[in-house]
N, C-alpha and C. Protein backbone atom coordinates (compact mmCIF):
# COMPACT_ATOMS: atom_id res chain seq x y z
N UNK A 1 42.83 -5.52 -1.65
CA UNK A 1 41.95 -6.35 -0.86
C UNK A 1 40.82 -5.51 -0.25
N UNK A 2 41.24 -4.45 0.16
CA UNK A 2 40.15 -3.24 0.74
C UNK A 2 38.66 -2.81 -0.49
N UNK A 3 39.02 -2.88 -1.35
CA UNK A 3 38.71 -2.76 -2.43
C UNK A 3 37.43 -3.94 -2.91
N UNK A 4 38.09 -5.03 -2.70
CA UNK A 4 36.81 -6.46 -2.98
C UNK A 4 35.87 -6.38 -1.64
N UNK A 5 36.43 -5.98 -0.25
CA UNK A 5 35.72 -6.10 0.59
C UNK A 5 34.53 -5.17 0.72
N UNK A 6 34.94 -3.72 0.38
CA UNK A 6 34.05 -2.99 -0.16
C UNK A 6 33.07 -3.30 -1.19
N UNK A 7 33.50 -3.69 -2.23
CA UNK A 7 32.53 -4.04 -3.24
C UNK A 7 31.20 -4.60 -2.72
N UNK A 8 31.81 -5.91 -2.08
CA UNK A 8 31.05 -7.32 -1.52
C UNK A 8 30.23 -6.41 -0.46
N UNK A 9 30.57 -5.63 0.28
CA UNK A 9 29.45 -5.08 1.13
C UNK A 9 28.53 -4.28 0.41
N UNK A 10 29.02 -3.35 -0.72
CA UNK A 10 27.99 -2.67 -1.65
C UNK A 10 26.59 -3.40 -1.80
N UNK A 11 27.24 -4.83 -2.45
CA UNK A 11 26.64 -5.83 -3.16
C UNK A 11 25.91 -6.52 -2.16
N UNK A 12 25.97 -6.51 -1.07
CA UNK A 12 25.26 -6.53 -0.32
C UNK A 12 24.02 -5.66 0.24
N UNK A 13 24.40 -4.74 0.29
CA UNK A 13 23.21 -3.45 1.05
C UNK A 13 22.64 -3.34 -0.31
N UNK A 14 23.12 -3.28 -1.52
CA UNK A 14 22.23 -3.52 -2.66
C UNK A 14 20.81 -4.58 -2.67
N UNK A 15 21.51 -5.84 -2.83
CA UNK A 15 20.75 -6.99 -2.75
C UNK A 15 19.56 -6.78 -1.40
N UNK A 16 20.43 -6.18 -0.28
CA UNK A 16 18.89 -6.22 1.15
C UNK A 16 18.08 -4.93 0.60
N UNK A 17 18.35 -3.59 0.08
CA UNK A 17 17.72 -2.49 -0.85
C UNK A 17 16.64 -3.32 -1.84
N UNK A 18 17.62 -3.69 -2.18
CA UNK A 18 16.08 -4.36 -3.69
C UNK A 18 15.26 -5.17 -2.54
N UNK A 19 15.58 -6.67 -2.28
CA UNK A 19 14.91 -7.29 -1.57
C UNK A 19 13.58 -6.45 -1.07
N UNK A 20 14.02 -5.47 0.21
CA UNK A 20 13.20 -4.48 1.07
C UNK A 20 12.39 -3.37 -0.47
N UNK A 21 12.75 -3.21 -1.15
CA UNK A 21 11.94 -2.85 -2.28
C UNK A 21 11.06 -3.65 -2.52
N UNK A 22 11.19 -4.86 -2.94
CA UNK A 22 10.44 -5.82 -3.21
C UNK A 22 8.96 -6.70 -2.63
N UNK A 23 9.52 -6.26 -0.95
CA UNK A 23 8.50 -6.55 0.03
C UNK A 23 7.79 -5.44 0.27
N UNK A 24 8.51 -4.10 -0.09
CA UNK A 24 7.32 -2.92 0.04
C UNK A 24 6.14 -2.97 -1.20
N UNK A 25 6.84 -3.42 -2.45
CA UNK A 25 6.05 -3.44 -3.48
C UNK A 25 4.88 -4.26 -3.38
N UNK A 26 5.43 -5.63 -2.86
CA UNK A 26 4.33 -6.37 -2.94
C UNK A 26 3.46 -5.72 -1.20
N UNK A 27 3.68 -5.26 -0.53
CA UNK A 27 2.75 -4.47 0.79
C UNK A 27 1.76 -3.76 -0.13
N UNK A 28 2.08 -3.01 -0.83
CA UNK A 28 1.38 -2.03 -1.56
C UNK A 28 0.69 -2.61 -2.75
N UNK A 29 0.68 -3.92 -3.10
CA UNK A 29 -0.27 -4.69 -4.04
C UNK A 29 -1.43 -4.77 -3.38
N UNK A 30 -1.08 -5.42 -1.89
CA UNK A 30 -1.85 -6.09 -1.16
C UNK A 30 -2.87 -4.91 -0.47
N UNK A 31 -2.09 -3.64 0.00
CA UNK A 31 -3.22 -3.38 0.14
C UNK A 31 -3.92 -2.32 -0.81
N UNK A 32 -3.40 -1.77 -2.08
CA UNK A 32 -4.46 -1.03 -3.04
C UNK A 32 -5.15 -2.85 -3.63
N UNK A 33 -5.19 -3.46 -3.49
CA UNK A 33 -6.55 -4.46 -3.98
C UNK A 33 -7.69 -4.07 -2.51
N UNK A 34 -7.24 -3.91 -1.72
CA UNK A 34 -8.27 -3.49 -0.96
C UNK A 34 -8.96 -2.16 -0.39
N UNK A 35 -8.79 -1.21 -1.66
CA UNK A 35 -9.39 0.14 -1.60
C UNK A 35 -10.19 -0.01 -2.72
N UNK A 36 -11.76 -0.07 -2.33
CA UNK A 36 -12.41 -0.10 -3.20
C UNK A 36 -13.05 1.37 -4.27
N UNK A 37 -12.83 1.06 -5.31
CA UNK A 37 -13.24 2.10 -6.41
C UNK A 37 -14.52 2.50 -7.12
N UNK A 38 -15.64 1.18 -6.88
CA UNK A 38 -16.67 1.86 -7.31
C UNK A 38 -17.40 0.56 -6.71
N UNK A 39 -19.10 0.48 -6.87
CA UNK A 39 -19.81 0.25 -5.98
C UNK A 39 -19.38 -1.72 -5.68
N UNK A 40 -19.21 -1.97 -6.83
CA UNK A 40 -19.20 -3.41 -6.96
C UNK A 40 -17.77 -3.87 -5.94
N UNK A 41 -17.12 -3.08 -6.25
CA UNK A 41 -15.97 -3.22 -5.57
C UNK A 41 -15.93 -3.46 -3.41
N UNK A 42 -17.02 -1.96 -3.55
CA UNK A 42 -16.75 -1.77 -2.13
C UNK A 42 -17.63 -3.05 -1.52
N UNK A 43 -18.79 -3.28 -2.58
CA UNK A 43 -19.75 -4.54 -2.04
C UNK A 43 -19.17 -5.59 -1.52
N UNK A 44 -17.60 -6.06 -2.34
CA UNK A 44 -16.95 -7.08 -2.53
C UNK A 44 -15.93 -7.12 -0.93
N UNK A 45 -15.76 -5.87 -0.41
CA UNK A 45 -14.73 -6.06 0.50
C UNK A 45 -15.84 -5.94 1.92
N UNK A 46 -17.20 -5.22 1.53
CA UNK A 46 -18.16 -5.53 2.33
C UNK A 46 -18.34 -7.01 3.05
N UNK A 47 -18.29 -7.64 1.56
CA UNK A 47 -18.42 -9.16 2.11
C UNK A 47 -17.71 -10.09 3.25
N UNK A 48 -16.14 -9.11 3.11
CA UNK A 48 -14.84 -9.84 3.65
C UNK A 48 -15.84 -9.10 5.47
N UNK A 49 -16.11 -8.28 5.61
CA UNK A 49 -16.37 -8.07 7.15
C UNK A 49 -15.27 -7.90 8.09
N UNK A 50 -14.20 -7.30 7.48
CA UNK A 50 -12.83 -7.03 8.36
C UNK A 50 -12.85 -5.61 8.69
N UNK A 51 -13.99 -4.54 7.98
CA UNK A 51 -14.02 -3.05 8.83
C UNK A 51 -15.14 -2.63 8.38
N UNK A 52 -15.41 -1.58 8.94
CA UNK A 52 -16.68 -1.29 9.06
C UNK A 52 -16.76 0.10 7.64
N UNK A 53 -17.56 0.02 6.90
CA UNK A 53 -17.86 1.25 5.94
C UNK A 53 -19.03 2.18 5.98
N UNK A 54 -18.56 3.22 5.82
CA UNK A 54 -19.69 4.68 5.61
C UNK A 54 -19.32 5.15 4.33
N UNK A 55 -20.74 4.91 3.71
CA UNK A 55 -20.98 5.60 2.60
C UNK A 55 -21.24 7.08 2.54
N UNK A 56 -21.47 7.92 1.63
CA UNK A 56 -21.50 9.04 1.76
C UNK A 56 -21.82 10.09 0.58
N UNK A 57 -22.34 10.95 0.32
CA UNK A 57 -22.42 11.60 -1.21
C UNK A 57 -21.65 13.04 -0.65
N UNK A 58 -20.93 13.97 -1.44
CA UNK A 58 -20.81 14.98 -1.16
C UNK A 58 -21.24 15.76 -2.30
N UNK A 59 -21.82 16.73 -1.62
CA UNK A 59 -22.82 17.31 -2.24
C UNK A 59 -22.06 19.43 -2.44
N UNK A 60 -21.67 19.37 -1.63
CA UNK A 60 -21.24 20.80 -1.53
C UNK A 60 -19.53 21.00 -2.46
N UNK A 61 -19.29 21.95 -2.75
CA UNK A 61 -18.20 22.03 -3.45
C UNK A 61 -17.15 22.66 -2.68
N UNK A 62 -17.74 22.90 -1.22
CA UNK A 62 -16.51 23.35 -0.41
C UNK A 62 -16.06 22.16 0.94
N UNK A 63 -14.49 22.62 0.91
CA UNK A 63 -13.96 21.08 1.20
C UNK A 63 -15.04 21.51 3.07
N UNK A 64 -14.86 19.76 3.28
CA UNK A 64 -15.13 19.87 4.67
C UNK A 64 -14.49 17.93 5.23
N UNK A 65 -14.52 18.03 6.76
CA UNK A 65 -13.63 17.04 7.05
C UNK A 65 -14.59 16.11 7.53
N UNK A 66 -14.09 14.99 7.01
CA UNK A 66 -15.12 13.42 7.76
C UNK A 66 -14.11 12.36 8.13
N UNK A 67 -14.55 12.14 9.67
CA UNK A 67 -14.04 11.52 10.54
C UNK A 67 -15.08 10.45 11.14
N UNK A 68 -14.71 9.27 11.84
CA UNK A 68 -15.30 8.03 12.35
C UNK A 68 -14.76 8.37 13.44
């Protein structure tokens, strides 16, 4: 009997594991659609007006840090 009860809890923390997999996966759909990749893109989330963007060219080949 120790034995099925175990199982059934496995089968449990399994099932809430995937589940909680499942809701991270789709978190992470939701937000790489909103990292934009090239100009048309960033135009597109421009439109939405939910944060503010700085464009930028880097020009030098040594690293340096950019902050808002």
């Amino acid at each position: 009997m120790a034995v099925r009860t175990e199982v059934a809890d496995n089968r449990n923390r399994l099932e809430r594991t995937v589940a909680d997999l499942h809701r991270v996966k789709g978190d992470m759909g939701v937000q790489s659609g909103q990292i934009a990749t090239n100009q048309r893109e960033l135009q597109a989330l421009k439109a939405l007006g939910e944060r503010s963007y700085f464009e930028f060219d880097i020009k030098s080949k040594e690293s340096s840090k950019i902050a808002a």
